[in-house]
Each structure stands twice: as C-alpha cells, then as structure tokens.
N, C-alpha and C. Protein backbone atom coordinates (compact mmCIF):
# COMPACT_ATOMS: atom_id res chain seq x y z
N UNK A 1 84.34 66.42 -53.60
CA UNK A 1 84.08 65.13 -54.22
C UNK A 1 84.13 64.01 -53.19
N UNK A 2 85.61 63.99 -52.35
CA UNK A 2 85.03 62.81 -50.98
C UNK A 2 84.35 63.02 -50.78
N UNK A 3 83.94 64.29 -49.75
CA UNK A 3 82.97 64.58 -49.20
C UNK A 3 81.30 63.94 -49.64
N UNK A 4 81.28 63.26 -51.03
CA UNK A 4 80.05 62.87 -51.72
C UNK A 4 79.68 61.26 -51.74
N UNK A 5 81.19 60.96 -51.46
CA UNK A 5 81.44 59.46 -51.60
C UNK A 5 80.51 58.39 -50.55
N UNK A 6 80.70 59.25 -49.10
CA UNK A 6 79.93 58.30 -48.37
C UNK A 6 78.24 58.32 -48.43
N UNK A 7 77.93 59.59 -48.71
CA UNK A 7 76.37 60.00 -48.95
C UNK A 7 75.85 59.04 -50.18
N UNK A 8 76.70 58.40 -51.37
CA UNK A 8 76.65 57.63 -51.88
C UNK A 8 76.22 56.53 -51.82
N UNK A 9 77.55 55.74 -50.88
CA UNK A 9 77.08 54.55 -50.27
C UNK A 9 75.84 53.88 -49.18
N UNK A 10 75.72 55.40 -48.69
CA UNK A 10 74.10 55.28 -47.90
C UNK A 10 72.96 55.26 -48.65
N UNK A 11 73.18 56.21 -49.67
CA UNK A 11 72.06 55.82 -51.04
C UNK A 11 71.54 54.42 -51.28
N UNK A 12 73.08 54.09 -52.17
CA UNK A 12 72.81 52.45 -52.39
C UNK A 12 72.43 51.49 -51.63
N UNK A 13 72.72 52.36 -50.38
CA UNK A 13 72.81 51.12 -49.42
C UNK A 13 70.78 50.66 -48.94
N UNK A 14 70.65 51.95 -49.16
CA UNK A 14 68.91 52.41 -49.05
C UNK A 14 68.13 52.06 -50.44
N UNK A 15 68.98 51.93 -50.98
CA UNK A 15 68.06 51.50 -52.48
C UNK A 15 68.56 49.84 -52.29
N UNK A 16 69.09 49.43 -52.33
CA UNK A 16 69.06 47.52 -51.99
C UNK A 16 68.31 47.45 -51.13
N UNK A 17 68.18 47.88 -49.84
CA UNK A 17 67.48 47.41 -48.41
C UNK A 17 66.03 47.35 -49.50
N UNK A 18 65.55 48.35 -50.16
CA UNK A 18 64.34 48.52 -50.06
C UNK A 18 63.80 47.87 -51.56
N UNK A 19 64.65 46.54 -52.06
CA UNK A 19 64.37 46.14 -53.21
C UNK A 19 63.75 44.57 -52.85
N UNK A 20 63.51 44.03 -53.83
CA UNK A 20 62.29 43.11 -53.28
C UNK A 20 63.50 42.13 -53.08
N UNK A 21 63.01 41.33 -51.72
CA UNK A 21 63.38 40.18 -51.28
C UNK A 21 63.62 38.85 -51.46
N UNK A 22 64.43 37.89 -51.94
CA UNK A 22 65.00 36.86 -52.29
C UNK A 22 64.57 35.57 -51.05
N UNK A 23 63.94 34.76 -51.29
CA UNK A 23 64.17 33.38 -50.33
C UNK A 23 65.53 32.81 -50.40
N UNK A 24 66.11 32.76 -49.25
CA UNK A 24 67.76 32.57 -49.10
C UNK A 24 67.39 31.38 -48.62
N UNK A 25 66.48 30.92 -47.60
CA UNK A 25 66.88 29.78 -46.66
C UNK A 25 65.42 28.74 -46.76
N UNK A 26 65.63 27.57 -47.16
CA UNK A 26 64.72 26.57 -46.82
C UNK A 26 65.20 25.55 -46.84
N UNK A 27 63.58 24.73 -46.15
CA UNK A 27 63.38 23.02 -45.80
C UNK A 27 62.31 22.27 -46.34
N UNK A 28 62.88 21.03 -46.07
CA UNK A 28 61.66 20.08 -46.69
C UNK A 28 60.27 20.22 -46.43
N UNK A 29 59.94 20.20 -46.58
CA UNK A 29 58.27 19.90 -46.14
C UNK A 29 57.96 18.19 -45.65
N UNK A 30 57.74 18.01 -44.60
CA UNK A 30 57.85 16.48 -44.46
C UNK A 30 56.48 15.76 -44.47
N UNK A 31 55.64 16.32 -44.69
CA UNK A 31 54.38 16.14 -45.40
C UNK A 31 53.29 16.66 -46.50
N UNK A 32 54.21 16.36 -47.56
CA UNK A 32 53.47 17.24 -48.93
C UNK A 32 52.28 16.73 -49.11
N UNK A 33 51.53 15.79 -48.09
CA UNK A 33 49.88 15.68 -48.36
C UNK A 33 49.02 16.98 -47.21
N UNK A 34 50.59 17.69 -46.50
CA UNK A 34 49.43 18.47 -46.17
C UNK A 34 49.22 20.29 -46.44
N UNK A 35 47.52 20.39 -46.41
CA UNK A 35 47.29 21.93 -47.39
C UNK A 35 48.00 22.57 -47.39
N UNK A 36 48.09 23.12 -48.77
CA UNK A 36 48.56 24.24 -48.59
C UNK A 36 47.93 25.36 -49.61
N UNK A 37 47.75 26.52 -48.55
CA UNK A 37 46.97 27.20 -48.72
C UNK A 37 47.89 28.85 -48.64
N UNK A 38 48.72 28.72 -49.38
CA UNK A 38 49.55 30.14 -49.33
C UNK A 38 49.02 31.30 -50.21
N UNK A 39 48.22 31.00 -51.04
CA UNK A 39 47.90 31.86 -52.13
C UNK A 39 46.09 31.53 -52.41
N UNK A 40 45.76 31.94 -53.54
CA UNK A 40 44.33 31.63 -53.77
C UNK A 40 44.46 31.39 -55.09
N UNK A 41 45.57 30.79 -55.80
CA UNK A 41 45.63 29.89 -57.00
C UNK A 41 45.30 28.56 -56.47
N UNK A 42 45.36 27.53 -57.59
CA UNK A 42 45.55 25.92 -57.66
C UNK A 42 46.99 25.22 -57.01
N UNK A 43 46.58 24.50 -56.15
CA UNK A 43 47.68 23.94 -55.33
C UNK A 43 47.99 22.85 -55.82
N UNK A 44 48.66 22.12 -55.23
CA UNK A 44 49.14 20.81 -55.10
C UNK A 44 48.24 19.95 -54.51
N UNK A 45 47.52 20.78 -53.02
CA UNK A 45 46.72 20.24 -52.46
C UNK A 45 45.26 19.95 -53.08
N UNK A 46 45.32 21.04 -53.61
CA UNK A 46 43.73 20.66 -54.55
C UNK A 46 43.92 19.55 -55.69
N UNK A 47 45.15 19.38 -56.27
CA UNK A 47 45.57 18.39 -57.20
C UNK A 47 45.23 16.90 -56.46
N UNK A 48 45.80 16.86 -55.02
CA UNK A 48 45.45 15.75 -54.70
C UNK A 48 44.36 15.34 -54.15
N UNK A 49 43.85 16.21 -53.82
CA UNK A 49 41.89 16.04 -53.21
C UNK A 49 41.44 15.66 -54.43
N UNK A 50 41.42 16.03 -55.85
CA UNK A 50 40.80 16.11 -56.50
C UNK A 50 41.16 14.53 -57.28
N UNK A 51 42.66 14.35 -57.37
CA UNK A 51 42.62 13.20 -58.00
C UNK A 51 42.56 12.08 -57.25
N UNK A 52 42.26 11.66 -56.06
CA UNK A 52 42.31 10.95 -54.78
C UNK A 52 40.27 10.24 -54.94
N UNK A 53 39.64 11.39 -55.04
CA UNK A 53 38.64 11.26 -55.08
C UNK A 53 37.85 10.70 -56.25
N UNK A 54 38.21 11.50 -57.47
CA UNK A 54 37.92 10.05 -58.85
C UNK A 54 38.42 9.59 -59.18
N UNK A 55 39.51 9.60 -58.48
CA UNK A 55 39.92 7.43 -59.33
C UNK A 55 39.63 6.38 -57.78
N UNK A 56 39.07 6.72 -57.11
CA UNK A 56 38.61 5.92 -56.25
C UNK A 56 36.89 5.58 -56.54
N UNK A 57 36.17 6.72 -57.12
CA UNK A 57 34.95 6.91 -58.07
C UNK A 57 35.03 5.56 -59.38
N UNK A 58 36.21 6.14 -60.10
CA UNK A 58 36.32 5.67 -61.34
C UNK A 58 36.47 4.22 -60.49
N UNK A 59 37.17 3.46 -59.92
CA UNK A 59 37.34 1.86 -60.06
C UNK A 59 36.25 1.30 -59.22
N UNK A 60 35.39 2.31 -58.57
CA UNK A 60 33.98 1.57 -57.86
C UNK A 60 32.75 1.24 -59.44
N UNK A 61 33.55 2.23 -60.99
CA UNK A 61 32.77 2.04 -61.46
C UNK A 61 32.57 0.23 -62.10
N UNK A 62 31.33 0.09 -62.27
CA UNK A 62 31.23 -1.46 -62.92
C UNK A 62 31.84 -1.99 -63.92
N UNK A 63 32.12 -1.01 -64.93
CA UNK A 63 33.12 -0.98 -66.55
C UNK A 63 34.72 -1.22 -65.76
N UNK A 64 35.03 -1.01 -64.63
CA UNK A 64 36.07 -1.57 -63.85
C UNK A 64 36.10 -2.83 -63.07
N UNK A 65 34.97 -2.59 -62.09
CA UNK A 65 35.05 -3.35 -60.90
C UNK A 65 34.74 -4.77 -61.35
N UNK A 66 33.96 -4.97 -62.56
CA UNK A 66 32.91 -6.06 -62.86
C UNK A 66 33.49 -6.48 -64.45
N UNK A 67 34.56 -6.06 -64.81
CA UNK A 67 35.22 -6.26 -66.01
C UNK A 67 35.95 -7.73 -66.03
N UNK A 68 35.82 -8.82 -66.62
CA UNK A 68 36.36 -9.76 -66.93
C UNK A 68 38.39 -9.92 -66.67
N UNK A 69 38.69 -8.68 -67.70
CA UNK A 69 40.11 -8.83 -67.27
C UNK A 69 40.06 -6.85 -67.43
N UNK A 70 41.39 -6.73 -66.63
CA UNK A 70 41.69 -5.29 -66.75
C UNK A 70 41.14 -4.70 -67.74
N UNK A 71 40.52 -3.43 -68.30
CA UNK A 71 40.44 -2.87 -68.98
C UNK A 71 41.52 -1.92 -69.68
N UNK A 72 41.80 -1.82 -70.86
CA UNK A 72 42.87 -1.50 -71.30
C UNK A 72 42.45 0.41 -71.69
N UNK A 73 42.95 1.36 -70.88
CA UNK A 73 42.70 2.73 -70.88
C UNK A 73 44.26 3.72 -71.13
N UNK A 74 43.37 4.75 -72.05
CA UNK A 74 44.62 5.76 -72.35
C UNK A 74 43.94 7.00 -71.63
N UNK A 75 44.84 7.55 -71.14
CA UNK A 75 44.57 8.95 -70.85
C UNK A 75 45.10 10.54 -71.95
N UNK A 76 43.77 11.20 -72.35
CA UNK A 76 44.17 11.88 -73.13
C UNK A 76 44.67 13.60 -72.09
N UNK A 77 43.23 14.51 -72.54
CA UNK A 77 44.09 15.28 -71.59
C UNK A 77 42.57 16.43 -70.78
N UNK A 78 42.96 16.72 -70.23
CA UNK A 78 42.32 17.91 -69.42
C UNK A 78 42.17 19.14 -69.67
N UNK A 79 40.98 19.61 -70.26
CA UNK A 79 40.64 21.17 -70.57
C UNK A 79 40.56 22.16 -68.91
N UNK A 80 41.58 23.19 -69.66
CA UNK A 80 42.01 23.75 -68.56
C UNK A 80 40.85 25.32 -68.68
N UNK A 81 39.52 25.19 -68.39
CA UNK A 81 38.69 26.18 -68.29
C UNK A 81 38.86 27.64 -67.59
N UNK A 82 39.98 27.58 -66.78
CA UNK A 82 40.12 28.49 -65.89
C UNK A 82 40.86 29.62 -66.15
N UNK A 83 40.66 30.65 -65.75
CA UNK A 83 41.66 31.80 -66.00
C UNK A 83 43.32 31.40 -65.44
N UNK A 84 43.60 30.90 -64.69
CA UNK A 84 44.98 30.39 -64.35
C UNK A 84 45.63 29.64 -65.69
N UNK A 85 47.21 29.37 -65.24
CA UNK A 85 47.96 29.22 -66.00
C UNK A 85 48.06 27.68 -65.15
N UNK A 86 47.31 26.17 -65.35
CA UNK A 86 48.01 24.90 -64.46
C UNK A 86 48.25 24.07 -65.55
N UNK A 87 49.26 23.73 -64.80
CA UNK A 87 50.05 22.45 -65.57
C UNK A 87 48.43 21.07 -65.76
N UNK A 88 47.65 21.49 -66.52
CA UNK A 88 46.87 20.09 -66.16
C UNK A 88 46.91 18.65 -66.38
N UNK A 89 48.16 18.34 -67.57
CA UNK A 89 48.79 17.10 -67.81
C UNK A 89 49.69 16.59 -66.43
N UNK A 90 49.90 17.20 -65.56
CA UNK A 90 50.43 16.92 -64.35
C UNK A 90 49.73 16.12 -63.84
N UNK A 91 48.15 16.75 -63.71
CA UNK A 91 46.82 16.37 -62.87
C UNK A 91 46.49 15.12 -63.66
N UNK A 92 46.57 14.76 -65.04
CA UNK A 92 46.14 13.78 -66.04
C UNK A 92 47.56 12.44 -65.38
N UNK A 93 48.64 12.67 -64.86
CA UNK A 93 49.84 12.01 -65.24
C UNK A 93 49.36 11.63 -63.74
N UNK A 94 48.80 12.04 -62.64
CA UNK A 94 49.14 11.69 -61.14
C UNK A 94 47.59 10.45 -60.86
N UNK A 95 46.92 10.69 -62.09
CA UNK A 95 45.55 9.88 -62.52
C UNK A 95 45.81 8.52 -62.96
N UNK A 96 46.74 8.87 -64.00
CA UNK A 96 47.12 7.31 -64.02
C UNK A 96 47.78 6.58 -63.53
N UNK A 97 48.90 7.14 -62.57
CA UNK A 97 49.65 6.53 -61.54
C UNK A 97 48.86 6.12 -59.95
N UNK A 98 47.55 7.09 -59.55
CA UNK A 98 47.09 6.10 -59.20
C UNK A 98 46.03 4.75 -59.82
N UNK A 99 45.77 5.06 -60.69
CA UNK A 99 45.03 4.03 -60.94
C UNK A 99 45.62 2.54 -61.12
N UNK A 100 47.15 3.45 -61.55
CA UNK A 100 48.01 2.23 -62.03
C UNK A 100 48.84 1.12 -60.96
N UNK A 101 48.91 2.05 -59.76
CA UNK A 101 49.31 1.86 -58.91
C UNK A 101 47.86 0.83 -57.43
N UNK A 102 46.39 1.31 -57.72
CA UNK A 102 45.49 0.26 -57.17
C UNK A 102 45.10 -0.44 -58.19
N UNK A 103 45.45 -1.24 -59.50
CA UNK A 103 45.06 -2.00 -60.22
C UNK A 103 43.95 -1.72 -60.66
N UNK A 104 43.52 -2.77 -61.70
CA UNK A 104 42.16 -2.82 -62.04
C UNK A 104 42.12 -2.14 -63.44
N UNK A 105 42.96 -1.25 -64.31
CA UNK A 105 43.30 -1.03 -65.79
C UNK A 105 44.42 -1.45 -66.05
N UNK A 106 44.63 -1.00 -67.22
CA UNK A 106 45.82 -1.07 -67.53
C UNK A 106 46.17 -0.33 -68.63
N UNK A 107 47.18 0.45 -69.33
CA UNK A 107 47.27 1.58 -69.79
C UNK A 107 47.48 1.74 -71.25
N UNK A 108 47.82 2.01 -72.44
CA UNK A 108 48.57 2.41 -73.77
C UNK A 108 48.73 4.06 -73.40
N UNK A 109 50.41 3.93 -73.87
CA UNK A 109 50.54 5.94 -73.44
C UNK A 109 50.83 6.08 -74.53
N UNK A 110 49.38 7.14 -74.91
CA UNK A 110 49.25 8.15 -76.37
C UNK A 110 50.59 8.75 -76.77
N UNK A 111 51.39 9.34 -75.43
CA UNK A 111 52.91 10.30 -75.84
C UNK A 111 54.13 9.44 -76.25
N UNK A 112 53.88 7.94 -75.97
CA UNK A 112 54.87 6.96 -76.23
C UNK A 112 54.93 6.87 -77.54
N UNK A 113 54.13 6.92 -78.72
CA UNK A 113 53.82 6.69 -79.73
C UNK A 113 54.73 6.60 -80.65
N UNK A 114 55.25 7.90 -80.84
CA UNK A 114 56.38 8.34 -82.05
C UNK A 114 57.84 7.56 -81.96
N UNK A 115 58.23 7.48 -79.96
CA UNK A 115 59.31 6.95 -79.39
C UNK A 115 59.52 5.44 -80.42
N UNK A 116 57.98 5.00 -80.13
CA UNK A 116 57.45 3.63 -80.05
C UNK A 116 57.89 2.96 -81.14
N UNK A 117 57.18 4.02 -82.84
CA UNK A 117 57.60 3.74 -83.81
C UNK A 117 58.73 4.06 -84.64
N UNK A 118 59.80 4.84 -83.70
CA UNK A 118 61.20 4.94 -84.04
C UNK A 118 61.72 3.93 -83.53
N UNK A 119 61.61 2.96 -82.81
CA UNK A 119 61.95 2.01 -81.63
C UNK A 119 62.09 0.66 -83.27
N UNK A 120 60.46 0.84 -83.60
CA UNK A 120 60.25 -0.39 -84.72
C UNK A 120 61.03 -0.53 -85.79
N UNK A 121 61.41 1.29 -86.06
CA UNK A 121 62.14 1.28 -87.16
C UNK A 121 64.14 0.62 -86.73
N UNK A 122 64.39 1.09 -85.69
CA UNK A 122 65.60 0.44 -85.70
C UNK A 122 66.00 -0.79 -85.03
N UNK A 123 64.61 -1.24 -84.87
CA UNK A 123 64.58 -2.68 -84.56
C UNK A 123 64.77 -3.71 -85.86
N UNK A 124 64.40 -3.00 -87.07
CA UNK A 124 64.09 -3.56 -88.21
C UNK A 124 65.16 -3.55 -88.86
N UNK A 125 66.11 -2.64 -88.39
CA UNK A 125 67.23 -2.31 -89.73
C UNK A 125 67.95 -2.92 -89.85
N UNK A 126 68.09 -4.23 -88.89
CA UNK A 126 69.28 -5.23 -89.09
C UNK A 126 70.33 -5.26 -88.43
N UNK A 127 69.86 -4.07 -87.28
CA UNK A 127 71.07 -4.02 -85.98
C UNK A 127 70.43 -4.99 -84.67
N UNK A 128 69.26 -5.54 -84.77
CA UNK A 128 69.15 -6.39 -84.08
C UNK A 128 68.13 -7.92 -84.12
N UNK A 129 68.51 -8.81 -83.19
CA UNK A 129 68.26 -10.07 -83.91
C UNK A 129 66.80 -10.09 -84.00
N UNK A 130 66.32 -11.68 -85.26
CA UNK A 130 65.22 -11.54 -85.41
C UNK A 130 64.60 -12.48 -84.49
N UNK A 131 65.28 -12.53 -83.24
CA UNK A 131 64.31 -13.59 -82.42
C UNK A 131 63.86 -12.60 -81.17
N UNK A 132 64.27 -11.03 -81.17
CA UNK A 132 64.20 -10.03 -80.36
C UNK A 132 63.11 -8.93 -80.87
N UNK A 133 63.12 -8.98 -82.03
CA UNK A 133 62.45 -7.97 -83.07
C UNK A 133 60.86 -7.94 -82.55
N UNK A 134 60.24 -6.46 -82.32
CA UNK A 134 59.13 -6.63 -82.20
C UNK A 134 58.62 -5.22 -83.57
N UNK A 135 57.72 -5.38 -84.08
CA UNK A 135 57.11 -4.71 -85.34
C UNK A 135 55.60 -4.27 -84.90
N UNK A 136 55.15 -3.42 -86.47
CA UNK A 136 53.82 -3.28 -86.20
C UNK A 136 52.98 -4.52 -86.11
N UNK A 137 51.69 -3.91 -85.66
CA UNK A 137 50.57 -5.23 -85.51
C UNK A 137 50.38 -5.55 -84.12
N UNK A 138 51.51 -5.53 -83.43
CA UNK A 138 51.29 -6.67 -82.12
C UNK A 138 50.83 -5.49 -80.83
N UNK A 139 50.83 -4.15 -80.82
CA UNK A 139 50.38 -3.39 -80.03
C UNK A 139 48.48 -3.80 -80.18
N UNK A 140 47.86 -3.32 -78.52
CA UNK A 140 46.70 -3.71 -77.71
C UNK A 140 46.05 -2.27 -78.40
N UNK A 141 45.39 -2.64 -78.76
CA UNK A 141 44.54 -1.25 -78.58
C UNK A 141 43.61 -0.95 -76.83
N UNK A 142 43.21 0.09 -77.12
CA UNK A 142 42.45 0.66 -75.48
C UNK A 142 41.16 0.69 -75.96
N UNK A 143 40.84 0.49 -74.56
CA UNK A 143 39.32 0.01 -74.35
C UNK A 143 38.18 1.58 -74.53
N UNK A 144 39.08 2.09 -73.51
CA UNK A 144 38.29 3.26 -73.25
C UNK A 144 39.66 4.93 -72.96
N UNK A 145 39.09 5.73 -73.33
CA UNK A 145 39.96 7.08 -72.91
C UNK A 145 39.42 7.68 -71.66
N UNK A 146 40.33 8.46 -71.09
CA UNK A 146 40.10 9.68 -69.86
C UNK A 146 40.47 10.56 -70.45
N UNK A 147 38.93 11.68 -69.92
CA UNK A 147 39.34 13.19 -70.56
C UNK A 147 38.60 13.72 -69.49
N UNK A 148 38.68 15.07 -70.05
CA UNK A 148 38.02 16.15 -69.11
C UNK A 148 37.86 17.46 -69.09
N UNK A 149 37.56 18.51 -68.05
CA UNK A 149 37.36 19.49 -67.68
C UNK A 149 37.94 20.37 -66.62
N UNK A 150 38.50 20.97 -66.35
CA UNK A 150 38.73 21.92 -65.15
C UNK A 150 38.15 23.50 -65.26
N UNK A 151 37.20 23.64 -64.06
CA UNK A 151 36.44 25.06 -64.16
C UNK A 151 36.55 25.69 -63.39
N UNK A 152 36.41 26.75 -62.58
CA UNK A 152 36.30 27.66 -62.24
C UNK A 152 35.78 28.74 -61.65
N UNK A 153 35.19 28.99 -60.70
CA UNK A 153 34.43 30.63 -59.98
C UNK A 153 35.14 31.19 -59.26
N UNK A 154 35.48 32.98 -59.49
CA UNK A 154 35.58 33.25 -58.20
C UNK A 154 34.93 34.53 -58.31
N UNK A 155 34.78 35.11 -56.79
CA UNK A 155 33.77 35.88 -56.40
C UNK A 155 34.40 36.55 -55.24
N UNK A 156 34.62 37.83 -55.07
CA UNK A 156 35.21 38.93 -54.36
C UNK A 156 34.33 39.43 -53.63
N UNK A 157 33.83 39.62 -52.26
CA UNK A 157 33.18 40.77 -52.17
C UNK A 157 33.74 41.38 -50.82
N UNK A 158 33.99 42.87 -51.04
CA UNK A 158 35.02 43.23 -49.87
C UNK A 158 35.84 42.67 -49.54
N UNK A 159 36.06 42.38 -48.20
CA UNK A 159 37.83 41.80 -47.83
C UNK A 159 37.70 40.15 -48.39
N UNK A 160 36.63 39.70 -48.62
CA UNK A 160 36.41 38.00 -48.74
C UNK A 160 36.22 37.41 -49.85
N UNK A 161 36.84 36.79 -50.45
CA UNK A 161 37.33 35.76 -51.52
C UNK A 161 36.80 34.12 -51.77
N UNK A 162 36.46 33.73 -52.30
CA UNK A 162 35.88 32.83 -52.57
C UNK A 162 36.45 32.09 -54.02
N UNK A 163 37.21 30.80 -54.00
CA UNK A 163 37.88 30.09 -55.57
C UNK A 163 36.62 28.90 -55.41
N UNK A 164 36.14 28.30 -56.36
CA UNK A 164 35.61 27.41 -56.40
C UNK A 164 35.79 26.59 -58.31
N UNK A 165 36.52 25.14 -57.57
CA UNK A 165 37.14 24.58 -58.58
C UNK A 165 36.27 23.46 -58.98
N UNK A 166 36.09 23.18 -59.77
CA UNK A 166 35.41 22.12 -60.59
C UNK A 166 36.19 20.94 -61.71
N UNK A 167 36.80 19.71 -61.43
CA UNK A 167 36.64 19.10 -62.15
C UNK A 167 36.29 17.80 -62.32
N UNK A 168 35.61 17.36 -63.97
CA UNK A 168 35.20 16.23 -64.62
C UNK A 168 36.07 15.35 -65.20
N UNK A 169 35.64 14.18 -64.98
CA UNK A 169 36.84 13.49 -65.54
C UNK A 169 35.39 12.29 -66.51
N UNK A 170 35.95 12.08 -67.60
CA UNK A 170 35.08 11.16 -68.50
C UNK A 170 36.06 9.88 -68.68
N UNK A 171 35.19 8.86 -68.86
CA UNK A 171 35.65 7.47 -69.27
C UNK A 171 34.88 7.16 -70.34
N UNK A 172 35.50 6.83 -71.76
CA UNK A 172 35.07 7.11 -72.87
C UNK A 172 34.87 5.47 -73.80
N UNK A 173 34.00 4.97 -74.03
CA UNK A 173 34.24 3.77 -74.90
C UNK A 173 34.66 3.54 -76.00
N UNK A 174 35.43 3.42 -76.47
CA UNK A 174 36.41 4.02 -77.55
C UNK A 174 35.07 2.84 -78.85
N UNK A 175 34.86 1.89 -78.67
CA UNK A 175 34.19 1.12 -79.54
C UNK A 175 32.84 1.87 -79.99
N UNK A 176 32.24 2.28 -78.93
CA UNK A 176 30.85 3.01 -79.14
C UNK A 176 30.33 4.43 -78.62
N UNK A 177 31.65 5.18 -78.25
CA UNK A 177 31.69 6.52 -78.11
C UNK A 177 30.91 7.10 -77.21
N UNK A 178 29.94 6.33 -75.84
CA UNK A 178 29.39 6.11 -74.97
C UNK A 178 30.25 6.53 -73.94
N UNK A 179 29.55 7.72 -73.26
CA UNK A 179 30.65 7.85 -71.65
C UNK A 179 30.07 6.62 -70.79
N UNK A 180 31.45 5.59 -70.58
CA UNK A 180 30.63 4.61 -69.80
C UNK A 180 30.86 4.94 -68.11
N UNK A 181 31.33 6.19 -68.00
CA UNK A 181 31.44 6.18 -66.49
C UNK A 181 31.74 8.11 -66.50
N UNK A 182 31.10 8.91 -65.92
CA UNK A 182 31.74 10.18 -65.40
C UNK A 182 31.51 10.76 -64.05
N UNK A 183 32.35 11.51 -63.53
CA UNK A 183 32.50 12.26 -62.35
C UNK A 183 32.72 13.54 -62.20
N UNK A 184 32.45 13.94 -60.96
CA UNK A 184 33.07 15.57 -60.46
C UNK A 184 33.41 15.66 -59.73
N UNK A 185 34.60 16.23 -59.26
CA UNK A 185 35.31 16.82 -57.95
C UNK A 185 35.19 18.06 -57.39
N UNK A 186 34.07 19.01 -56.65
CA UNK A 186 34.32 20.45 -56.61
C UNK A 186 34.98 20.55 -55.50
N UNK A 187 36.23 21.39 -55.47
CA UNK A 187 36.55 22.40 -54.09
C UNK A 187 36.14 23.83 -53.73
N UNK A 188 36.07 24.34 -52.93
CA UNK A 188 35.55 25.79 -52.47
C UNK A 188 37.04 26.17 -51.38
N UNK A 189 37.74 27.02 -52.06
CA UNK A 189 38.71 27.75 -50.30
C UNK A 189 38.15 29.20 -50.65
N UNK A 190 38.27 29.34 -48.89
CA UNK A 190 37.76 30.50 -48.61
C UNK A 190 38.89 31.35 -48.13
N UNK A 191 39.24 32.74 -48.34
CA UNK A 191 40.28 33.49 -48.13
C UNK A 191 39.49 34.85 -47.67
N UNK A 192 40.48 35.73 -46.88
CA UNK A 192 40.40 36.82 -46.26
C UNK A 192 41.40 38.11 -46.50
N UNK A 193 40.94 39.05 -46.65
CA UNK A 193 41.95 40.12 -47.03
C UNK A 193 42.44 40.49 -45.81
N UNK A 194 43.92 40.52 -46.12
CA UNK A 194 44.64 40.97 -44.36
C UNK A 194 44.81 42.36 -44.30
N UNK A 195 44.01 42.89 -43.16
CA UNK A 195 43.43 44.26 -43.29
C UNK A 195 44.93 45.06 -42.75
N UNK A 196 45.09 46.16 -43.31
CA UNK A 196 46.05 47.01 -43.44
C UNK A 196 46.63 47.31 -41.94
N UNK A 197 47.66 46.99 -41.52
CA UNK A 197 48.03 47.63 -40.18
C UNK A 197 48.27 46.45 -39.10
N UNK A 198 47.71 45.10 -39.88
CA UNK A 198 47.95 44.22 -39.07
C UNK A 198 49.06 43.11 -39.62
C-alpha cells in the first residue's frame, strides 16, 4: 500500500500539469485605442472604428450641422445580425457619448423612463416641496431616433479566414418617419491558420 502512495502523487501531479491553464498574471493596456486582434470575433477595436466613423458622418449631416438649435435625439437599439453573441447596446451607449460629448444633439434616454416616472410619483406625494416639484407635461420630446443594423460574412478557405462586418446606423424623423440621414461602416480582418508544428 506505501509502496502505491508515491505513484499516486505523480499521477495527480500529471493530471493537473496537463489541465487547462489559468491567466495568473496581468497589466494594463496603456492604449486601449490600440487593435486588437487576438481572436476573429468582434473587438473593442472594431467597436471603435466603427463608432468613430458615423458619428463623425452623422454631425457632417445637414439635419445636424444646419439645424437652428440642437436637435433633440434618442437612441433606440442595434440589430445584432450576426452569428456572435455582442453586447450591441454597448456599441449604441459609446454613440451617444460621442455625439454627446462633440455637441450638436442633444438626447431623451428611452431606459430613463420608468426611473423618471417613479421619480414624479414621489415627487408628488408630499415628501417634497411644491416650489421643487417637477410632474408630467414638462418633458421635450425627440426630434429624431438612432437605430440600426450589424451584419456579417465570413468565409474560410483553407488555412485563411476572412470576418467582414457591416454596420448601419439610421437617423429617423420621428414627425414624418423619413430616414433623414443614414450610414455604413464595413470592416474586413484577415486571419491565418497557424500551421501545425510552428
């Protein structure tokens, strides 16, 4: 039975070595604007090529640039066309922060809503004064919505890989249901199969 004990511990010791590997040790990244290209899913980096490029589109448009006063815009949400699993309200949320952030709209947030009108209700109940009190009625309505699309190709052949991403973003006239402004962003990465032995 000793005799079995240490043949044991070499076992185990050979069955951990050879179990999948844990990231123990990391660092910052001190430039998260730059690619990254670890995989052949949707990055971060494609998030920001993509939203960098139409909302710099969107405020050259005239329903912006040539608008009297800000235009008042909600962002709804992003059809996620693709076989992947992406957060695309992420991609919708980093849209309005820039836009919000180079001027030129200005926003109503659709998800604020419910907060908004629980807010009215215990504003009303008599726990606070009536020279503070804000109620229904006095909210802006929006001018126009952002929506959209995210699509998709890919194409295998032998060791070489090919993602090609597509998305649309619409600016919607909420008065006359008119897209008064749309765009596209495509990316293409190209990947390589790492041939066996190297």
């Amino acid at each position: 039975m000793w005799k079995s004990i240490p043949l044991l511990f070499v076992a185990l010791f050979f069955i951990s070595s050879c179990g999948p590997k844990g990231f123990i040790k990391g660092e910052y990244d001190q430039d998260v604007q730059s690619d990254n290209l670890l995989d052949d899913q949707w990055s971060e980096s494609d998030m920001q090529r993509v939203v960098q490029t139409l909302v710099q589109q969107m405020l050259q448009s005239r329903h912006i640039k040539n608008a009297d006063r800000p235009p008042i815009v909600m962002v709804t949400r992003l059809q996620n066309k693709t076989s992947e699993h992406i957060d695309t309200q992420s991609i919708m949320d980093m849209v309005r922060v820039e836009l919000t952030n180079q001027g030129g709209v200005q926003f109503v947030d659709k998800s604020a809503r419910e907060d908004v009108a629980e807010e009215y209700e215990y504003q009303g109940s008599g726990m606070v004064s009536k020279e503070t009190q804000k109620g229904a009625g006095g909210q802006i309505g929006a001018d126009f919505i952002i929506n959209g699309r995210l699509d998709s190709i890919t194409k295998t052949i032998r060791n070489e890989k090919t993602v090609y991403y597509k998305v649309t973003l619409n600016m919607t006239n909420l008065k006359t249901n008119i897209i008064a402004w749309t765009g596209h962003k495509q990316i293409r990465k190209l990947f390589e199969k790492k041939r066996v032995g190297m």
